[in-house]
C-alpha atoms as a PDB file:
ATOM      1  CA  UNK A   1       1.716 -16.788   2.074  1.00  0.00           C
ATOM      2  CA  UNK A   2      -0.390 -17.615  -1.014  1.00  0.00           C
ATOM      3  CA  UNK A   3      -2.056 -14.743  -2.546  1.00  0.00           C
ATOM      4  CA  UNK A   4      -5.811 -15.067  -3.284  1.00  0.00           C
ATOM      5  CA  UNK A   5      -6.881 -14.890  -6.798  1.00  0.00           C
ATOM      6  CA  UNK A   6      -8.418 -11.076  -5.844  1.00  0.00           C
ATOM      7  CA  UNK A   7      -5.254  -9.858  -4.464  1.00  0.00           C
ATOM      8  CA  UNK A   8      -3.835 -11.434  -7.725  1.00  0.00           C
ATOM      9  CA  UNK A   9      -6.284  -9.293 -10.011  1.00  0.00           C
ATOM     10  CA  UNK A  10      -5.848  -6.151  -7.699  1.00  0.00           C
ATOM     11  CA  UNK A  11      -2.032  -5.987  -7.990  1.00  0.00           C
ATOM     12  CA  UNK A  12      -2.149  -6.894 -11.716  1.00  0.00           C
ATOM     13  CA  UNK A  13      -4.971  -3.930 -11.568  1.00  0.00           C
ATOM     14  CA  UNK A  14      -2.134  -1.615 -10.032  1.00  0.00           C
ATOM     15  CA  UNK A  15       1.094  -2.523 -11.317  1.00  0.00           C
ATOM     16  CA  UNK A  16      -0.804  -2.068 -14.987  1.00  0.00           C
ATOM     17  CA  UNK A  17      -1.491   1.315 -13.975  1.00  0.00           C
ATOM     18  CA  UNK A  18       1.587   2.388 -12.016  1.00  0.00           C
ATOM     19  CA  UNK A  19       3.389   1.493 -15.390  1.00  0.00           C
ATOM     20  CA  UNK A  20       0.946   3.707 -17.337  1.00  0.00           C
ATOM     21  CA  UNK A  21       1.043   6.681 -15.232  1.00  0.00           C
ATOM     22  CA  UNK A  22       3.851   6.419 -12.938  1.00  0.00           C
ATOM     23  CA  UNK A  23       1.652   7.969 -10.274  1.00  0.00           C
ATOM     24  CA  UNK A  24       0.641   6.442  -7.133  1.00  0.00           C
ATOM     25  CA  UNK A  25      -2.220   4.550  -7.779  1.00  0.00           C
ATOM     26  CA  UNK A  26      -5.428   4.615  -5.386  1.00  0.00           C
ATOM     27  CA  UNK A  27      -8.107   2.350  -4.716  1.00  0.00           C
ATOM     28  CA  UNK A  28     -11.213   4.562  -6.382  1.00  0.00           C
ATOM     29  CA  UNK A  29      -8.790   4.676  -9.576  1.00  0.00           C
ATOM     30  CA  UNK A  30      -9.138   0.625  -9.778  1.00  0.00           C
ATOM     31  CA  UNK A  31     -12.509   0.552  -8.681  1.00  0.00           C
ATOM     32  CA  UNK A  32     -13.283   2.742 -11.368  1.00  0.00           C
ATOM     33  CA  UNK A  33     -11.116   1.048 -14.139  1.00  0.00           C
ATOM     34  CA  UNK A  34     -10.626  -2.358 -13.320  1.00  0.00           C
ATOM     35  CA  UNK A  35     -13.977  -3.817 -13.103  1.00  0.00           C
ATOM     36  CA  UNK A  36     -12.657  -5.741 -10.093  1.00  0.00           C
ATOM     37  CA  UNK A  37     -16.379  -6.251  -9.417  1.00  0.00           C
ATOM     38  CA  UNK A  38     -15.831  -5.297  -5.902  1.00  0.00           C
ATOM     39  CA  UNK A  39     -16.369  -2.813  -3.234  1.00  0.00           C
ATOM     40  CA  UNK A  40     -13.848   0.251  -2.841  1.00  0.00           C
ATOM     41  CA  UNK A  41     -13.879  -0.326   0.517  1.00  0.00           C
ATOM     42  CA  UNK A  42     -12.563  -4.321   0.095  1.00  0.00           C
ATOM     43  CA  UNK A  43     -10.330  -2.861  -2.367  1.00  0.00           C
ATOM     44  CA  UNK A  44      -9.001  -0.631   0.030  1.00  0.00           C
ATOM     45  CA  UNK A  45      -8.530  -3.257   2.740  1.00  0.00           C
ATOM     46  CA  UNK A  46      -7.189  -5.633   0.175  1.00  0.00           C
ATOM     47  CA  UNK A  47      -4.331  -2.708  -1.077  1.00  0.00           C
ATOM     48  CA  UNK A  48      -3.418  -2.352   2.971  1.00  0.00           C
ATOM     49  CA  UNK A  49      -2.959  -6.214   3.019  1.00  0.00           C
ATOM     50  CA  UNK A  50      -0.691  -6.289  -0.203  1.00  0.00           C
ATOM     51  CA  UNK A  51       1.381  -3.540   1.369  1.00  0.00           C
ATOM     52  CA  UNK A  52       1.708  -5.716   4.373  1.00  0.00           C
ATOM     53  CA  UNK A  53       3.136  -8.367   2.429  1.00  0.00           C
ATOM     54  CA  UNK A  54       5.076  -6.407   1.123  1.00  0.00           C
ATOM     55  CA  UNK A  55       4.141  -6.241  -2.495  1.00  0.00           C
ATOM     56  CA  UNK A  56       3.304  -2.280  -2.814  1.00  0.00           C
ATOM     57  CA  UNK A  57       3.918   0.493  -0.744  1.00  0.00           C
ATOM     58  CA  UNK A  58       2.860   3.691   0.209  1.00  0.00           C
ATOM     59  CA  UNK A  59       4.954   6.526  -0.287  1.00  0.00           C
ATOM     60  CA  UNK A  60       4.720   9.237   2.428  1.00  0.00           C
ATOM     61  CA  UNK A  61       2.981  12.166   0.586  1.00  0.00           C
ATOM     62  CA  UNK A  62       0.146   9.890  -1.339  1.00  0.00           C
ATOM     63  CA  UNK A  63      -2.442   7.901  -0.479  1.00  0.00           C
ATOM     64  CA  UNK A  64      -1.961   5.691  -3.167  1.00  0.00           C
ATOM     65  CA  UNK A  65       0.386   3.040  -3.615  1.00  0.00           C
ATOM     66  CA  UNK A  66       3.458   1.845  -5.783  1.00  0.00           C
ATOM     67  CA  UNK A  67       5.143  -1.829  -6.476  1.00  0.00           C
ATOM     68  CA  UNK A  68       8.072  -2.601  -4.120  1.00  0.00           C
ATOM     69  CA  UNK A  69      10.495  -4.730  -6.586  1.00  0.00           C
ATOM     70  CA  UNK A  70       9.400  -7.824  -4.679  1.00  0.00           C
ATOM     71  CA  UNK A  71       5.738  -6.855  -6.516  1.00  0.00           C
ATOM     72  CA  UNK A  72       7.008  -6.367  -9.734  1.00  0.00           C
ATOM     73  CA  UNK A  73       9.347  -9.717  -9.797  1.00  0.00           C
ATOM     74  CA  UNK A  74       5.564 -11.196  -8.746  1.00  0.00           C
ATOM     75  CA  UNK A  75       3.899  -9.241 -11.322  1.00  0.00           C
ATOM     76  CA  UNK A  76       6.777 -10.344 -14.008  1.00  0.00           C
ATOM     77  CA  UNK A  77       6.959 -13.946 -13.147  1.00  0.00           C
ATOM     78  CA  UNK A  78       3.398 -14.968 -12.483  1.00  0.00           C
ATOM     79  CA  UNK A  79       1.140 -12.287 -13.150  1.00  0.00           C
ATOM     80  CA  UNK A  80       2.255 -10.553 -16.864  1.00  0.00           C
ATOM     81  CA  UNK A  81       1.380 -11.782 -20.006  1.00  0.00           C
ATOM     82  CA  UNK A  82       3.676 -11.199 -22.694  1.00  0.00           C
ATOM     83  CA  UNK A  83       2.796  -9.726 -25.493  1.00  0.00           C
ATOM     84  CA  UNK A  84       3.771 -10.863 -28.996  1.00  0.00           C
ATOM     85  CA  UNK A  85       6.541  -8.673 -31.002  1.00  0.00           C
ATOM     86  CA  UNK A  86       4.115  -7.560 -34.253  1.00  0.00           C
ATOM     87  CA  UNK A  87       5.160  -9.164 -37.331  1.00  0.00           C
ATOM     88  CA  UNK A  88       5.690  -5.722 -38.965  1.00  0.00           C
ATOM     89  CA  UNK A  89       8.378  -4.704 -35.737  1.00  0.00           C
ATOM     90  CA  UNK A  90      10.405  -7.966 -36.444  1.00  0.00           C
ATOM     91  CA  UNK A  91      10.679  -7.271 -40.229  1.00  0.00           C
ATOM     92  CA  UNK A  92      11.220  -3.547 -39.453  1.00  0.00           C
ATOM     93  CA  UNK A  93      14.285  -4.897 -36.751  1.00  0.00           C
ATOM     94  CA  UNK A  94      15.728  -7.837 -38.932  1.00  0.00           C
ATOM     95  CA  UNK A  95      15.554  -5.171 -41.877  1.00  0.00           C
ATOM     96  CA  UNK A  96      17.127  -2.517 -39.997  1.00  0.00           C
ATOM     97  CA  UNK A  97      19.965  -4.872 -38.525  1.00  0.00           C
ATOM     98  CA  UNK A  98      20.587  -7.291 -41.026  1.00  0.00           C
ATOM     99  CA  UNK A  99      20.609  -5.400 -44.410  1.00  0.00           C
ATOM    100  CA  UNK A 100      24.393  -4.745 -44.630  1.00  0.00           C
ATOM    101  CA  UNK A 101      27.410  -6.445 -43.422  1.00  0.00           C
ATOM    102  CA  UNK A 102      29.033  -4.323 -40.442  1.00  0.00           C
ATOM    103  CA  UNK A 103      32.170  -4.362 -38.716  1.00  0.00           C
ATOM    104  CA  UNK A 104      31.131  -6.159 -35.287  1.00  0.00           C
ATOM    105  CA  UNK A 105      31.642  -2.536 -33.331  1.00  0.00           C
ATOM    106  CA  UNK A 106      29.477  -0.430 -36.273  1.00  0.00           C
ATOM    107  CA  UNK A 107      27.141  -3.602 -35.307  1.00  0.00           C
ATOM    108  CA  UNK A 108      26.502  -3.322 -31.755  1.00  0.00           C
ATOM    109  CA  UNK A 109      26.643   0.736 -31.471  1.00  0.00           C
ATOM    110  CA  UNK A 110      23.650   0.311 -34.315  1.00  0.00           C
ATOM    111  CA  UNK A 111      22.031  -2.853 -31.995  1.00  0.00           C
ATOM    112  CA  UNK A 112      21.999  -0.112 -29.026  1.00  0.00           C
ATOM    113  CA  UNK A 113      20.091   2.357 -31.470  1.00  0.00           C
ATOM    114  CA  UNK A 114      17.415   0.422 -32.857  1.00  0.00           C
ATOM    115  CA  UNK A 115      16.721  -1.360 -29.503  1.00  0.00           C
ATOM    116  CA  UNK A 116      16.440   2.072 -27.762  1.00  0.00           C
ATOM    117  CA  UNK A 117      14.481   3.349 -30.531  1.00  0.00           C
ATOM    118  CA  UNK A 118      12.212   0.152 -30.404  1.00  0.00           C
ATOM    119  CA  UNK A 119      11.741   0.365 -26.353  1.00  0.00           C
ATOM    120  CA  UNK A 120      11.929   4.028 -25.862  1.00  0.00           C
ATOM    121  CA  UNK A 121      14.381   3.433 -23.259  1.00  0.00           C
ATOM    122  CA  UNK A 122      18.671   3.024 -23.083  1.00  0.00           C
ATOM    123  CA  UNK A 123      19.913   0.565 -24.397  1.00  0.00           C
ATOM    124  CA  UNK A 124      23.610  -1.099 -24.123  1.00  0.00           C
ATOM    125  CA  UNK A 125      25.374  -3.258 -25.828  1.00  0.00           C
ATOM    126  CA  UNK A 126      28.343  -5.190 -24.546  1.00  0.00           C
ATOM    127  CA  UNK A 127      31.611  -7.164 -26.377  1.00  0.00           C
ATOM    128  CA  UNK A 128      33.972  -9.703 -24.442  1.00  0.00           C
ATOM    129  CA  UNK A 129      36.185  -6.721 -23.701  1.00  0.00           C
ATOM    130  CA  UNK A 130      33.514  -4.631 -22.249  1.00  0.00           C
ATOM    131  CA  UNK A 131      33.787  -1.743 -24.817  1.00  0.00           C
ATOM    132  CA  UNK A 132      29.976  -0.160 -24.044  1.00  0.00           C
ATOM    133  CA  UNK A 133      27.838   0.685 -26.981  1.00  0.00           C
ATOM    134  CA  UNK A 134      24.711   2.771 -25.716  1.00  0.00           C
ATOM    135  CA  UNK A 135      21.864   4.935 -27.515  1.00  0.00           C
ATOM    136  CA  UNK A 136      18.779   6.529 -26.014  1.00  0.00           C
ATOM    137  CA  UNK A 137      19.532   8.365 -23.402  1.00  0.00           C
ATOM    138  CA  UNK A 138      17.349  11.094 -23.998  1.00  0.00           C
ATOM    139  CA  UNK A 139      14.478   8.407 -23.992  1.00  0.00           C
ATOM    140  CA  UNK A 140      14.933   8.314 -19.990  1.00  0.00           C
ATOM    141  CA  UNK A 141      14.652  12.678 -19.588  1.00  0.00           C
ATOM    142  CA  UNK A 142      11.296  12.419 -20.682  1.00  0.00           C
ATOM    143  CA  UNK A 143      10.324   9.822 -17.467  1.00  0.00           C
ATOM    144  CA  UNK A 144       9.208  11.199 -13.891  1.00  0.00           C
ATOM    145  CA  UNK A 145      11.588   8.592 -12.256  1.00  0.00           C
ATOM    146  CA  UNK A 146      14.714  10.404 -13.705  1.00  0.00           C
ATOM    147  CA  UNK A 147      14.012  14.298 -13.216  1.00  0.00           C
ATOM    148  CA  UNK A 148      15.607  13.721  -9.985  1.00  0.00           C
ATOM    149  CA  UNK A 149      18.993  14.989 -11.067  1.00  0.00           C
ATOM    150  CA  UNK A 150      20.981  12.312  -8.667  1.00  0.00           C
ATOM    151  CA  UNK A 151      18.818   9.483 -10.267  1.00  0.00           C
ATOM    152  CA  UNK A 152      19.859  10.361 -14.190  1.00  0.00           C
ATOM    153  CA  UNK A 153      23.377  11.062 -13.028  1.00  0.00           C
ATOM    154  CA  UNK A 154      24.038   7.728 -11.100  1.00  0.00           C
ATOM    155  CA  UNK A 155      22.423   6.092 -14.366  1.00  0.00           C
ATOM    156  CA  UNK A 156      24.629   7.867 -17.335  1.00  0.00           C
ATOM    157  CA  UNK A 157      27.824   7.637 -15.445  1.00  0.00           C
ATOM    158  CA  UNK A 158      27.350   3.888 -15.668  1.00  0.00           C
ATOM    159  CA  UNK A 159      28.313   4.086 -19.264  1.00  0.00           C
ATOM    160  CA  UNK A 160      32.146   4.767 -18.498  1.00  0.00           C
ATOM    161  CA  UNK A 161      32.205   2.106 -15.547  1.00  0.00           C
ATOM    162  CA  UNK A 162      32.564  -0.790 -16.844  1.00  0.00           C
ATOM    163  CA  UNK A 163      33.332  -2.939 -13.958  1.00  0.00           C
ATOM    164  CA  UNK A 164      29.846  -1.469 -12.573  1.00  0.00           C
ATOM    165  CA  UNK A 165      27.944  -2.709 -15.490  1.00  0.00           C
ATOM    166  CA  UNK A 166      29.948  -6.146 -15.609  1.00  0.00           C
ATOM    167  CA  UNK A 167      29.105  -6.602 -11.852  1.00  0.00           C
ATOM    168  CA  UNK A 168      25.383  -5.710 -12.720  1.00  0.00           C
ATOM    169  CA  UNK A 169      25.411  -8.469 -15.578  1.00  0.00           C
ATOM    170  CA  UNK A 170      27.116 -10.621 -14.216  1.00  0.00           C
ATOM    171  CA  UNK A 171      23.948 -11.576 -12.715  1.00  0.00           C
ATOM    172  CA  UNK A 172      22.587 -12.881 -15.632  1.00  0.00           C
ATOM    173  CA  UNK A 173      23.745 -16.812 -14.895  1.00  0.00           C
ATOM    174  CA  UNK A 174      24.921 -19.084 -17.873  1.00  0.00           C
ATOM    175  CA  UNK A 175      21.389 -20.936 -17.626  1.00  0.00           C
ATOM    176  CA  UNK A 176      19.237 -17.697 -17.971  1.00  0.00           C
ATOM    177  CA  UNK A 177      18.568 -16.115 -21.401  1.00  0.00           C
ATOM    178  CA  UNK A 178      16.433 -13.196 -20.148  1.00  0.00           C
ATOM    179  CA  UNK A 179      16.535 -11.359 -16.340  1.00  0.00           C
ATOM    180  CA  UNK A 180      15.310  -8.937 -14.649  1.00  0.00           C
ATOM    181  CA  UNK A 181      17.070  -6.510 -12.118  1.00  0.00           C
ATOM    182  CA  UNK A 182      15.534  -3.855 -10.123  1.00  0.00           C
ATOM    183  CA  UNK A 183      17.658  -0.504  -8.115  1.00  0.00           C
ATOM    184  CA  UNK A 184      16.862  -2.116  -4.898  1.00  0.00           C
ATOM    185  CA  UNK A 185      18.235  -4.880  -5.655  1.00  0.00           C
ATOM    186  CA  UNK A 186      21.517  -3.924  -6.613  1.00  0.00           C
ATOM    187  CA  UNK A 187      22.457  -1.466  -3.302  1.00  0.00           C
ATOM    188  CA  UNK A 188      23.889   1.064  -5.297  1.00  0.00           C
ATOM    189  CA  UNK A 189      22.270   4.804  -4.096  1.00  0.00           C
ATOM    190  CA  UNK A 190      20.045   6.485  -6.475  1.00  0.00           C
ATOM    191  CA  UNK A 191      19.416   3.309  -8.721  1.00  0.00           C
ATOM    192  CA  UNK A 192      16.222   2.221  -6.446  1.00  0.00           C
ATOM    193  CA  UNK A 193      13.962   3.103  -9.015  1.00  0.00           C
ATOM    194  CA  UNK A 194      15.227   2.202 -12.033  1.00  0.00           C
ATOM    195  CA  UNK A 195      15.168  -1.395 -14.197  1.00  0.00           C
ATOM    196  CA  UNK A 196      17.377  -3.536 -16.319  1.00  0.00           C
ATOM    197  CA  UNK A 197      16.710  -5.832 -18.310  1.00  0.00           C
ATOM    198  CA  UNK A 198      19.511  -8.433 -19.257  1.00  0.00           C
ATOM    199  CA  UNK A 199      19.808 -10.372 -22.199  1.00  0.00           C
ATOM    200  CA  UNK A 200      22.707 -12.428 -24.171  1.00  0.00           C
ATOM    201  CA  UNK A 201      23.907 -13.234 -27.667  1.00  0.00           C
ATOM    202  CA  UNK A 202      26.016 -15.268 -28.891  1.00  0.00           C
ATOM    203  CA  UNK A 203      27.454 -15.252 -32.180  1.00  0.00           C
ATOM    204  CA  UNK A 204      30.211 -17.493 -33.839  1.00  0.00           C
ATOM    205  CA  UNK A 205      32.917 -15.209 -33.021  1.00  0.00           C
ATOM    206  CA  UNK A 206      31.806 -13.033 -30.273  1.00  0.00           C
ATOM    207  CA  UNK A 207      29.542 -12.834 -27.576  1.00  0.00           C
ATOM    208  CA  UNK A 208      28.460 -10.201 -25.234  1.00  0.00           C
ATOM    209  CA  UNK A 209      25.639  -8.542 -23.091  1.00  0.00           C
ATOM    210  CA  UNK A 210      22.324  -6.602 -24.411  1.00  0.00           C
ATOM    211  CA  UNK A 211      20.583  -4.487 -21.852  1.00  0.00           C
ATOM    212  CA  UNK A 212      17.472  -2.048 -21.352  1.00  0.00           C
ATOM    213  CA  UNK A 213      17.968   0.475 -18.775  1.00  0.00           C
ATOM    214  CA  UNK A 214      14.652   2.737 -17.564  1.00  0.00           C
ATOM    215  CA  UNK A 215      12.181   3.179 -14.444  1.00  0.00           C
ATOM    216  CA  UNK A 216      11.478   0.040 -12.514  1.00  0.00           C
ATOM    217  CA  UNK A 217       7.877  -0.102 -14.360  1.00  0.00           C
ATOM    218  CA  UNK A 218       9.533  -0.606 -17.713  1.00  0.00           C
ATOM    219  CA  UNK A 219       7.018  -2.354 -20.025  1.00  0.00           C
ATOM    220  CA  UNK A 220       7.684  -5.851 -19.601  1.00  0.00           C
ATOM    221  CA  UNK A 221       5.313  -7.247 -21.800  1.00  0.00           C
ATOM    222  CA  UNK A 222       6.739  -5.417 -24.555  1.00  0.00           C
ATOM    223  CA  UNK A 223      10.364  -5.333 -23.543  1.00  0.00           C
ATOM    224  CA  UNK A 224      11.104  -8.770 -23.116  1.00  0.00           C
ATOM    225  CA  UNK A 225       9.919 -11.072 -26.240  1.00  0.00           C
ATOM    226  CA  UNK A 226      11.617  -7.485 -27.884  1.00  0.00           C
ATOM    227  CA  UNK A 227      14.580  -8.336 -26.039  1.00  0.00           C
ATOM    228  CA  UNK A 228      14.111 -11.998 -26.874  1.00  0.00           C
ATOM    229  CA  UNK A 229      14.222 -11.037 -31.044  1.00  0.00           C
ATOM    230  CA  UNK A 230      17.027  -9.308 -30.498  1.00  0.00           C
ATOM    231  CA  UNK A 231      19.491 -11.280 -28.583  1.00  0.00           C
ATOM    232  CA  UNK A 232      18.336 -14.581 -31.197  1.00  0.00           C
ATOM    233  CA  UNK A 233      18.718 -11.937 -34.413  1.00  0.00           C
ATOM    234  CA  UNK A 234      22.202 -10.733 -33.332  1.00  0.00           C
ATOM    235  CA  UNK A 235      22.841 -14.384 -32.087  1.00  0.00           C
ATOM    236  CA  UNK A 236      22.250 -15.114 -35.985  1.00  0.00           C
ATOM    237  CA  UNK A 237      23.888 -12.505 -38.220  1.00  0.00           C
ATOM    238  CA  UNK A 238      27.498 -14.567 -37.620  1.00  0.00           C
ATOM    239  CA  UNK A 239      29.788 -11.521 -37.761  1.00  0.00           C
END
């Protein structure tokens, strides 16, 4: 089923906000912010139809709602606009990565810092022989989503199983430059809430994976023309 061009606003409305806040997000909070130019009453009607369909949810102890995954792949594919990587963060990258010849490993263990630094999140990095390079970790303590002890556990034990990250970008197909994975997705326990984003270079000699790991409302807008720079920067620098 088509969604009207109101239930298109409203989830933009939500999913905006559930990013911002990572609280459950109620219908006099968007009638108060969004300028929806409705009633709270059709927003509220309009929130109970979107959950219906499956693209938000309610989670028992609020009366607000979240994104399922199937809202945010909406959201992400038709709803988002991306926003452009400043001119003064691409110098500040290409600066940062391409002012001295590296050994490829230095390389990528640096890629995974300044991408973590750059999206406040973890970052990976990944060679043909899945060696993992990752920085930021402490970016994902600071989020709601990963004070559940379980949740940050599942997430940094990743980083010595490789065949669990290869499996999880593996998904990236040879066609696709950029994806995006959600937890659910995935049917591993404790990763429900959490988001990847996948990305590949490809240099003359060596190739691998680059990935941001955080909440399921990372900020895509941000994150991926980042993630974009970055695979097409490494992609260049010819190792």
């Amino acid at each position: 089923m088509d969604l009207t061009d109101r239930q298109k606003n409203l989830l933009r409305a939500v999913i905006e906000k559930y990013i911002e806040t990572a609280e459950p997000i109620g219908s006099e909070t968007i009638e108060k912010e969004s300028k929806l130019g409705v009633s709270p009453a059709t927003i509220r009607n309009e929130m109970v139809k979107l959950t219906s369909l499956g693209y938000l949810r309610q989670p028992h102890t609020s009366a607000g709602r979240i994104p399922t995954s199937v809202g945010m792949k909406f959201y992400v594919d038709q709803l988002m606009e991306e926003k452009s990587l400043s001119l003064k963060d691409e110098v500040a990258i290409k600066e940062e990565l391409g002012e001295k010849k590296e050994r490829f490993d230095k390389l990528l263990r640096h890629t995974a810092k300044v991408l973590a630094d750059q999206t406040h999140s973890m970052a990976l990095a990944t060679d043909e022989e899945n060696d993992i390079y990752a920085s930021g970790m402490a970016n994902i303590l600071d989020m709601p989503e990963f004070y559940d002890i379980d949740i940050t556990k599942t997430v940094l034990s990743m980083l010595d199983k490789a065949e669990m990250l290869s499996a999880i970008f593996g998904q990236l197909s040879t066609e696709e430059q950029i994806k995006i994975l959600f937890g659910e997705e995935l049917g591993v326990p404790y990763l429900e809430p959490c988001g990847f984003v996948i990305s590949r270079y490809q240099m003359p000699s060596h190739r691998g994976v680059l990935a941001v790991v955080g909440p399921s409302r990372l900020n895509y807008q941000v994150i991926i023309p980042t993630m974009r720079y970055f695979s097409q920067l490494l992609s260049s620098l010819g190792v």
